[in-house]
N, C-alpha and C. Protein backbone atom coordinates (compact mmCIF):
# COMPACT_ATOMS: atom_id res chain seq x y z
N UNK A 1 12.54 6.39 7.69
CA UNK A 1 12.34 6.06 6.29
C UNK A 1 12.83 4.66 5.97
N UNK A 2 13.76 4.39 6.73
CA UNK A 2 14.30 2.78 6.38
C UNK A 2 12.73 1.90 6.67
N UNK A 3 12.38 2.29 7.82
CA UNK A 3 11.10 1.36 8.11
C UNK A 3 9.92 1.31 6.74
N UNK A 4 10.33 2.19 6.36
CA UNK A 4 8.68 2.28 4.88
C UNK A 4 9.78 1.45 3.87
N UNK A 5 10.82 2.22 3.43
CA UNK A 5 11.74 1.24 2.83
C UNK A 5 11.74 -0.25 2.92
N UNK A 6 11.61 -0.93 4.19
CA UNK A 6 11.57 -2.29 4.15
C UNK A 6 10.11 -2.36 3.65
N UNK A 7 9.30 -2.21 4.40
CA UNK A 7 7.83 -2.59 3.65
C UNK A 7 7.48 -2.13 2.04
N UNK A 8 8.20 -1.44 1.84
CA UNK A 8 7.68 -1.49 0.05
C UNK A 8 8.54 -2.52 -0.62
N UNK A 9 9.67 -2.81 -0.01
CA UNK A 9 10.65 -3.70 -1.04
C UNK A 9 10.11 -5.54 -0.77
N UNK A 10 9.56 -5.53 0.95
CA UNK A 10 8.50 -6.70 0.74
C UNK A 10 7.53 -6.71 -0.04
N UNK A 11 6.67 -5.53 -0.08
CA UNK A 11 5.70 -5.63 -1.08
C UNK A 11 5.90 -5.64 -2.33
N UNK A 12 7.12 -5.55 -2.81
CA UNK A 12 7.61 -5.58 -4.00
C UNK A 12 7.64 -6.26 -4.16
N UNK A 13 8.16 -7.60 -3.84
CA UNK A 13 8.58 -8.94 -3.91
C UNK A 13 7.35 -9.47 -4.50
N UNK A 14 6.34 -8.69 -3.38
CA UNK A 14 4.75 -9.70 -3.61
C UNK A 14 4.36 -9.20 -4.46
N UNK A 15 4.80 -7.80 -5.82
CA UNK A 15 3.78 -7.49 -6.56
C UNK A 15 3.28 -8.12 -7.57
N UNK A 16 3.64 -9.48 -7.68
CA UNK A 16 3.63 -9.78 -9.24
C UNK A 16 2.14 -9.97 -9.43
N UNK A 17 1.49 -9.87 -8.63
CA UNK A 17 -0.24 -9.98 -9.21
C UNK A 17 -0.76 -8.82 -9.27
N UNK A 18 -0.37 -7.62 -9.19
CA UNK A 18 -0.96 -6.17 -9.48
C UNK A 18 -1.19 -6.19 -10.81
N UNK A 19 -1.82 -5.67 -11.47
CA UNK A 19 -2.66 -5.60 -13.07
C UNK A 19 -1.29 -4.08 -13.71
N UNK A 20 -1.54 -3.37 -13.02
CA UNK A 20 -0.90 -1.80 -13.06
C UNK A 20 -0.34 -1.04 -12.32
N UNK A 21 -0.13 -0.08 -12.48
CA UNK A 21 0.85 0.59 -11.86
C UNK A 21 -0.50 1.20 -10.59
N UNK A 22 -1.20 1.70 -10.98
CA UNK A 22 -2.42 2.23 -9.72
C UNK A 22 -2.48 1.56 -8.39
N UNK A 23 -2.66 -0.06 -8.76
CA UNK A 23 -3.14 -0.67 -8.08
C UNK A 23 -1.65 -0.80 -6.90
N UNK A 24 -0.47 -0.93 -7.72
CA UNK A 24 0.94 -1.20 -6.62
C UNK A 24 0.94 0.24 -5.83
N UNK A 25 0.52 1.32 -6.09
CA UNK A 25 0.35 2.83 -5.62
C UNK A 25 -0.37 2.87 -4.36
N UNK A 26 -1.39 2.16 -4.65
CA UNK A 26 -2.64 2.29 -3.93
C UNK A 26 -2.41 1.39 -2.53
N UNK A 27 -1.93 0.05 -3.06
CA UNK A 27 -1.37 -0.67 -2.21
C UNK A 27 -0.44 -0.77 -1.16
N UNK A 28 0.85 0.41 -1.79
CA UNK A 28 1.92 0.86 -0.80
C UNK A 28 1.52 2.20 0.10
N UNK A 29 0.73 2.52 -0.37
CA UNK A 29 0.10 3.52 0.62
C UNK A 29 -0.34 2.86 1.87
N UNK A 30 -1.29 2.01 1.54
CA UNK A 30 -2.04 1.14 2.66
C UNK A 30 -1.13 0.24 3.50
N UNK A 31 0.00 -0.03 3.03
CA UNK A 31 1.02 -0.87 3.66
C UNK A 31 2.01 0.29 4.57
N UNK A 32 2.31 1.13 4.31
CA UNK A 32 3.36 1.80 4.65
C UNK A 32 2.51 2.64 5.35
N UNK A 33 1.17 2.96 5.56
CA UNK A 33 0.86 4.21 6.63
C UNK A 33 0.09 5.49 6.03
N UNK A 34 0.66 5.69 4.94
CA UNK A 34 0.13 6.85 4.16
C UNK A 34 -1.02 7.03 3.77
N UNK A 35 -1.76 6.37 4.08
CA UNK A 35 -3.29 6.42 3.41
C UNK A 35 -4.01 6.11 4.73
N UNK A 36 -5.36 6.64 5.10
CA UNK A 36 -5.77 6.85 6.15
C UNK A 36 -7.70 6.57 5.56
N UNK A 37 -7.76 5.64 5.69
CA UNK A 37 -9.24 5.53 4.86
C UNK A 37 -9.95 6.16 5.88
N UNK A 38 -11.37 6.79 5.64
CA UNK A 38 -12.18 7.35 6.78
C UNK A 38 -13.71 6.73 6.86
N UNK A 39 -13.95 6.28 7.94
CA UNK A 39 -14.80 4.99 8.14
C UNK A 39 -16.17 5.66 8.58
N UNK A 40 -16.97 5.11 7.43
CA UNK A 40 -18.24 5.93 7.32
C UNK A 40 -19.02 4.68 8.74
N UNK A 41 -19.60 5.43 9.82
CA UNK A 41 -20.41 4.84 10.68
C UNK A 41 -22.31 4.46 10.57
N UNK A 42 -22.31 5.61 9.99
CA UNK A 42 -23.51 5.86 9.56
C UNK A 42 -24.09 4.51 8.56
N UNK A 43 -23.20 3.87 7.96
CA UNK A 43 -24.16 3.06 6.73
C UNK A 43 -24.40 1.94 7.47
């Protein structure tokens, strides 16, 4: 947990251009591991 800990408190640093709260959500997911997009092959 320290390891996700460091990466959100960098990304913190960098949030000041997020519009809202969604977008910093959405973002620390993608930074820290938690979000797993699923990659359409087909298109």
């Amino acid at each position: 947990t320290e390891a996700i800990n460091g990466r959100l408190e960098h990304l913190r640093g960098s949030a000041l251009g997020f519009r809202n709260l969604t977008n910093y959500i959405a973002r620390s997911l993608l930074e820290s591991g938690g979000f797993r997009p699923q990659v359409h092959r087909g298109l």
